[in-house]
N, C-alpha and C. Protein backbone atom coordinates (compact mmCIF):
# COMPACT_ATOMS: atom_id res chain seq x y z
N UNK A 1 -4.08 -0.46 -20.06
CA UNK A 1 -4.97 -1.03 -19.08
C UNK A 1 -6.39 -0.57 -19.42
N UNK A 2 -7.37 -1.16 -19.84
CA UNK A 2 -9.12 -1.53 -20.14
C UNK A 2 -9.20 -0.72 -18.95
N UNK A 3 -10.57 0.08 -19.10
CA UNK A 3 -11.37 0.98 -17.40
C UNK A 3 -11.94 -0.36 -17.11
N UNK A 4 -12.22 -1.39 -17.36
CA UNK A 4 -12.64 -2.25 -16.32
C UNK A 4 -11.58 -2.87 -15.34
N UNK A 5 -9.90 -2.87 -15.59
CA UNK A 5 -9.31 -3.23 -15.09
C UNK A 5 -8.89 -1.99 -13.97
N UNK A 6 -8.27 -1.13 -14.44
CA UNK A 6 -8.33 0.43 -13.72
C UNK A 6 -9.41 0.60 -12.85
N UNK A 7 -10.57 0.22 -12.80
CA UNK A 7 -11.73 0.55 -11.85
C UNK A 7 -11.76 -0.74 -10.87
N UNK A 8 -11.33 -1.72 -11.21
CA UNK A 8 -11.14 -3.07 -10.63
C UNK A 8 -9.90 -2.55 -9.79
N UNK A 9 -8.88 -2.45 -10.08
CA UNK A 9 -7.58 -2.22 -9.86
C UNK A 9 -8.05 -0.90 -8.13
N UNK A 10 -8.95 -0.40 -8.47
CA UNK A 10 -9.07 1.47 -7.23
C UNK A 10 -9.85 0.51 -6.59
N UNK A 11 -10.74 -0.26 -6.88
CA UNK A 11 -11.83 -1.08 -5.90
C UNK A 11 -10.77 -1.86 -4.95
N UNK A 12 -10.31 -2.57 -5.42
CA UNK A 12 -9.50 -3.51 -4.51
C UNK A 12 -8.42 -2.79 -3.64
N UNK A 13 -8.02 -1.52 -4.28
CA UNK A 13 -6.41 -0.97 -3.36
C UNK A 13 -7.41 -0.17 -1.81
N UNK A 14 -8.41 0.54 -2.66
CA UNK A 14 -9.67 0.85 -2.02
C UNK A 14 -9.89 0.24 -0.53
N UNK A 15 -10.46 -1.15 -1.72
CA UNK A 15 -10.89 -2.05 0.12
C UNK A 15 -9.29 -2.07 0.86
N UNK A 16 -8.28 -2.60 0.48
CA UNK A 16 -6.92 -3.14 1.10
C UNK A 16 -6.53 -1.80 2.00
N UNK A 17 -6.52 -0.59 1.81
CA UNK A 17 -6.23 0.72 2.06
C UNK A 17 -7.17 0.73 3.50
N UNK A 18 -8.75 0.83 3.15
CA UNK A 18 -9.64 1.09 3.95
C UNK A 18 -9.61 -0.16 5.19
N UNK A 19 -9.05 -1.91 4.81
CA UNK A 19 -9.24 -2.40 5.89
C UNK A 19 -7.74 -2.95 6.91
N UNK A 20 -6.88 -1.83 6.20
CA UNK A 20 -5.49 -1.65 6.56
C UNK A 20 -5.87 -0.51 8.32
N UNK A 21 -6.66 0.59 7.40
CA UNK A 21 -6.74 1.35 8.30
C UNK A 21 -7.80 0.95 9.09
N UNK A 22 -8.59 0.82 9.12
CA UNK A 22 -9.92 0.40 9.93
C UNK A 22 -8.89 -0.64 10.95
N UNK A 23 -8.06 -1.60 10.71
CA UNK A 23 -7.50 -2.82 12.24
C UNK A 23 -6.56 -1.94 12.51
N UNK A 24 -5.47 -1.10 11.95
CA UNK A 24 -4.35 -0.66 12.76
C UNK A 24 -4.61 1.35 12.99
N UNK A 25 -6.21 1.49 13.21
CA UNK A 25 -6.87 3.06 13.39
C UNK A 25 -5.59 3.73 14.32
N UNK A 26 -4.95 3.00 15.61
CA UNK A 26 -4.32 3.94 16.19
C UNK A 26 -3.06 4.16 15.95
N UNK A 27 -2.56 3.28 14.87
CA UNK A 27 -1.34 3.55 14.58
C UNK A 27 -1.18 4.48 13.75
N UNK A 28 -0.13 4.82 13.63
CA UNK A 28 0.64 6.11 12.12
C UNK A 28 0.59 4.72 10.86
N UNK A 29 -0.11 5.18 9.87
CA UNK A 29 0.21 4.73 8.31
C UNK A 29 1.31 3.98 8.22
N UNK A 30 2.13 5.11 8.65
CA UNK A 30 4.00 4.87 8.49
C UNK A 30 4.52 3.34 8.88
N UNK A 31 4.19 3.60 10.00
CA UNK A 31 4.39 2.39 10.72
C UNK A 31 3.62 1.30 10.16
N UNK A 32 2.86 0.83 9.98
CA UNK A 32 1.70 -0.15 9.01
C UNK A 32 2.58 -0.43 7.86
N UNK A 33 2.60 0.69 6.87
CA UNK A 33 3.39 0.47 5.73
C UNK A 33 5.14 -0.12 6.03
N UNK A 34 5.78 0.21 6.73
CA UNK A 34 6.91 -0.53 7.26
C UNK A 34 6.87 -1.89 7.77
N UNK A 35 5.49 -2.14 8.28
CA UNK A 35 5.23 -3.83 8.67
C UNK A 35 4.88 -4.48 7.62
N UNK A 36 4.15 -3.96 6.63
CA UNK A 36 4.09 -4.83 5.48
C UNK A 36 5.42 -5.06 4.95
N UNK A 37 5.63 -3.67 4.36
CA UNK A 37 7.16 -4.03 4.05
C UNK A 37 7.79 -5.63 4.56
N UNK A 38 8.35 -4.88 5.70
CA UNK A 38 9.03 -6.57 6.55
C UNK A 38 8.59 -7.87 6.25
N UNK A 39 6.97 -7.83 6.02
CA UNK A 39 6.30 -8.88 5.57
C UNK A 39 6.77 -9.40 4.41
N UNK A 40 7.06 -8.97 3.65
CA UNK A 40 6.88 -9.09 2.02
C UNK A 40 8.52 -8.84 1.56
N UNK A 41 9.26 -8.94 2.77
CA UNK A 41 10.81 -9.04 2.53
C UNK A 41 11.34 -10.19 3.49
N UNK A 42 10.40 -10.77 4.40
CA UNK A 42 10.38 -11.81 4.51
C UNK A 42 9.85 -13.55 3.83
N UNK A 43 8.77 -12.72 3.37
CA UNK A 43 8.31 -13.80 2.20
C UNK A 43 9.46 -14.02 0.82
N UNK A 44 10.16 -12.76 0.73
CA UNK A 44 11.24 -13.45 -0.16
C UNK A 44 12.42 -13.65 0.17
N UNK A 45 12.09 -13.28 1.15
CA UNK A 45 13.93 -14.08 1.73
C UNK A 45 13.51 -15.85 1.88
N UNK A 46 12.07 -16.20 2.48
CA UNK A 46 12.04 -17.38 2.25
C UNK A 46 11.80 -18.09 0.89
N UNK A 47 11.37 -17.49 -0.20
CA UNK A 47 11.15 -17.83 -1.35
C UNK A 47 12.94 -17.90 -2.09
N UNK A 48 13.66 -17.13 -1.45
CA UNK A 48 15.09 -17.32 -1.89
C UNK A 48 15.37 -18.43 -1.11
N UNK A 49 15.37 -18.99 0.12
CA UNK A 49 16.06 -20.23 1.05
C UNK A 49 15.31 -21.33 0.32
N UNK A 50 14.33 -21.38 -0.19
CA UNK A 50 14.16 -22.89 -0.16
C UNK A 50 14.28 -22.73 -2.16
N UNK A 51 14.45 -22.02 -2.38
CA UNK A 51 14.78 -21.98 -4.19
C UNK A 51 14.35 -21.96 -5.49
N UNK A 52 12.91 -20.86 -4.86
CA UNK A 52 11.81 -20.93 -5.89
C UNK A 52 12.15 -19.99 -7.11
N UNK A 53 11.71 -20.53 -8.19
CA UNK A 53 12.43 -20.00 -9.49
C UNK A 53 12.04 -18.73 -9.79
N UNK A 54 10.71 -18.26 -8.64
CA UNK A 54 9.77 -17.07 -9.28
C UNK A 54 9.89 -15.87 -8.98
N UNK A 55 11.41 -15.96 -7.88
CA UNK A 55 11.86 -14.54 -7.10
C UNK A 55 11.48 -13.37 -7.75
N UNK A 56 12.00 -13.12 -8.90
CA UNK A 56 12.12 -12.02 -10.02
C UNK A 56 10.91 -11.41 -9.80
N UNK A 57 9.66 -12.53 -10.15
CA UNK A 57 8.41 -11.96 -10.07
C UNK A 57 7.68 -11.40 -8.61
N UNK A 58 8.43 -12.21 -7.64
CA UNK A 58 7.61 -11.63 -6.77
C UNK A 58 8.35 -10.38 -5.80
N UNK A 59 9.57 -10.06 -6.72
CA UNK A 59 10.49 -9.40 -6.25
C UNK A 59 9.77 -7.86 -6.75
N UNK A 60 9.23 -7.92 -7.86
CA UNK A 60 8.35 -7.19 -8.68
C UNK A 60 7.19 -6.85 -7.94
N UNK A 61 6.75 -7.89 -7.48
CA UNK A 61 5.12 -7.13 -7.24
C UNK A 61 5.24 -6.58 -5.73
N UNK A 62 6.17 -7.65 -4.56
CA UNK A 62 6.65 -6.86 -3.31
C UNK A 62 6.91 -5.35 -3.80
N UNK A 63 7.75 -4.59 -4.87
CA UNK A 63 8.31 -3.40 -5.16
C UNK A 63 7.24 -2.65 -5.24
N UNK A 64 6.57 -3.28 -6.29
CA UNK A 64 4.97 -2.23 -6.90
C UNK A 64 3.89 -1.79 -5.23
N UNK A 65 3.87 -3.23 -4.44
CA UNK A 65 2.86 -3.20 -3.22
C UNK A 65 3.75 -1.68 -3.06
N UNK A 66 5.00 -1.78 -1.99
CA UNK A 66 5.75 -0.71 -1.58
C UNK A 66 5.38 0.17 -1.85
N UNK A 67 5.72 0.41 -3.08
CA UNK A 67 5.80 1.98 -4.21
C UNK A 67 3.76 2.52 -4.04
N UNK A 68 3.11 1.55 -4.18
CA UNK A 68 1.83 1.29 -3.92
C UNK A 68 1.06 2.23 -3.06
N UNK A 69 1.75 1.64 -2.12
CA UNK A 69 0.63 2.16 -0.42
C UNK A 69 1.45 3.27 0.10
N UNK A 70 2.80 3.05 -0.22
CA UNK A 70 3.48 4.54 -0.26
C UNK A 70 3.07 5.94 -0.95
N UNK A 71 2.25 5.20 -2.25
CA UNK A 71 2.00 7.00 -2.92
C UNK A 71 0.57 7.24 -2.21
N UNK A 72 -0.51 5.92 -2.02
CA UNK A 72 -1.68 6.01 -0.92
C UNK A 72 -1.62 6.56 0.09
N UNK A 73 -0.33 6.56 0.87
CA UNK A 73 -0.23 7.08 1.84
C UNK A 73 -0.17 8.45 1.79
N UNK A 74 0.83 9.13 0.82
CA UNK A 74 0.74 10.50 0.63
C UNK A 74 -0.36 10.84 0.53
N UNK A 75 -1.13 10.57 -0.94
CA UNK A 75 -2.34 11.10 -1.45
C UNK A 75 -2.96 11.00 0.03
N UNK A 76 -3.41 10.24 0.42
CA UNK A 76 -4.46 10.09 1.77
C UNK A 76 -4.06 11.24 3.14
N UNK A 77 -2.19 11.66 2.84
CA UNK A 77 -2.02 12.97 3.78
C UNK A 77 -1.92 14.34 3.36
N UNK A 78 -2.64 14.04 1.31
CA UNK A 78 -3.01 15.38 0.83
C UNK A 78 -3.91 15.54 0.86
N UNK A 79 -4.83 14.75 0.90
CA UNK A 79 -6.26 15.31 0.66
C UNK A 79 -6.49 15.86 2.35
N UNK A 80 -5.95 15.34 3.29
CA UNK A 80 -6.21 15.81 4.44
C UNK A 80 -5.70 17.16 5.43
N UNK A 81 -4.69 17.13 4.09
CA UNK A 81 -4.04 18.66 4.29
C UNK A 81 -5.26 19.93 3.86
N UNK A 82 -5.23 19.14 2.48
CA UNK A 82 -6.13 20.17 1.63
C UNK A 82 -7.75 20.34 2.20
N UNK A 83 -8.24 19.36 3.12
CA UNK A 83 -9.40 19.37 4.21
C UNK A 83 -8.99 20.67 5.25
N UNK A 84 -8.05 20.20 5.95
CA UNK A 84 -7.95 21.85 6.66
C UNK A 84 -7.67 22.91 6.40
N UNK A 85 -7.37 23.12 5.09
CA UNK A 85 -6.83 24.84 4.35
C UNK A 85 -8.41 24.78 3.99
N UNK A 86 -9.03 24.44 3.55
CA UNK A 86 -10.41 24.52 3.29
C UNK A 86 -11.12 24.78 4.77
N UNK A 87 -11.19 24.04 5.93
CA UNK A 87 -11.49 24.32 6.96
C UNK A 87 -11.24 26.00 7.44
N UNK A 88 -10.25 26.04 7.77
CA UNK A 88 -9.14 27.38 8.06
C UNK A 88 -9.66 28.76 7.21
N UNK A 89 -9.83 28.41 5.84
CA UNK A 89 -10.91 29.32 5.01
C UNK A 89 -12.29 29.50 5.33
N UNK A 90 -12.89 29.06 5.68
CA UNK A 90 -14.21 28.98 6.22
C UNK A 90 -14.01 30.25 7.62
């Protein structure tokens, strides 16, 4: 992967991350990331009913989103760990 794609690639998860959280502020992550989920296991359950040839692929990128906003999610509850051991030191 080219750094223009990699820097393209953090810009966009970036914005998607930041305007995930900014509409659902009072919810838990958790919960957010489980509604997409549903989303995107509903989009292929309908992409399986009506018999589109491209399941495979979008069976793929639903997995990657998942795997995705799942490791975002961590990272985003390490750095906030690692904010209050820094706090707590002070």
């Amino acid at each position: 992967m080219s750094t223009n794609q990699s820097e393209s690639l953090q810009r966009l998860s970036t914005f998607l991350i930041n305007s995930i959280y900014k509409r659902f502020r009072n919810s838990d992550f958790n919960d957010v990331l489980l509604q997409v989920s549903f989303t995107l296991t509903a989009c292929l359950r309908y992409l399986t009913t009506t018999g589109n040839t491209a399941f495979g692929s979008w069976w793929l990128i639903r997995c990657w989103v998942d795997d995705y906003l799942g490791y975002k999610n961590e990272f985003f509850k390490f750095q906030i760990f690692l904010n209050e051991l820094k706090k707590q030191k002070k």
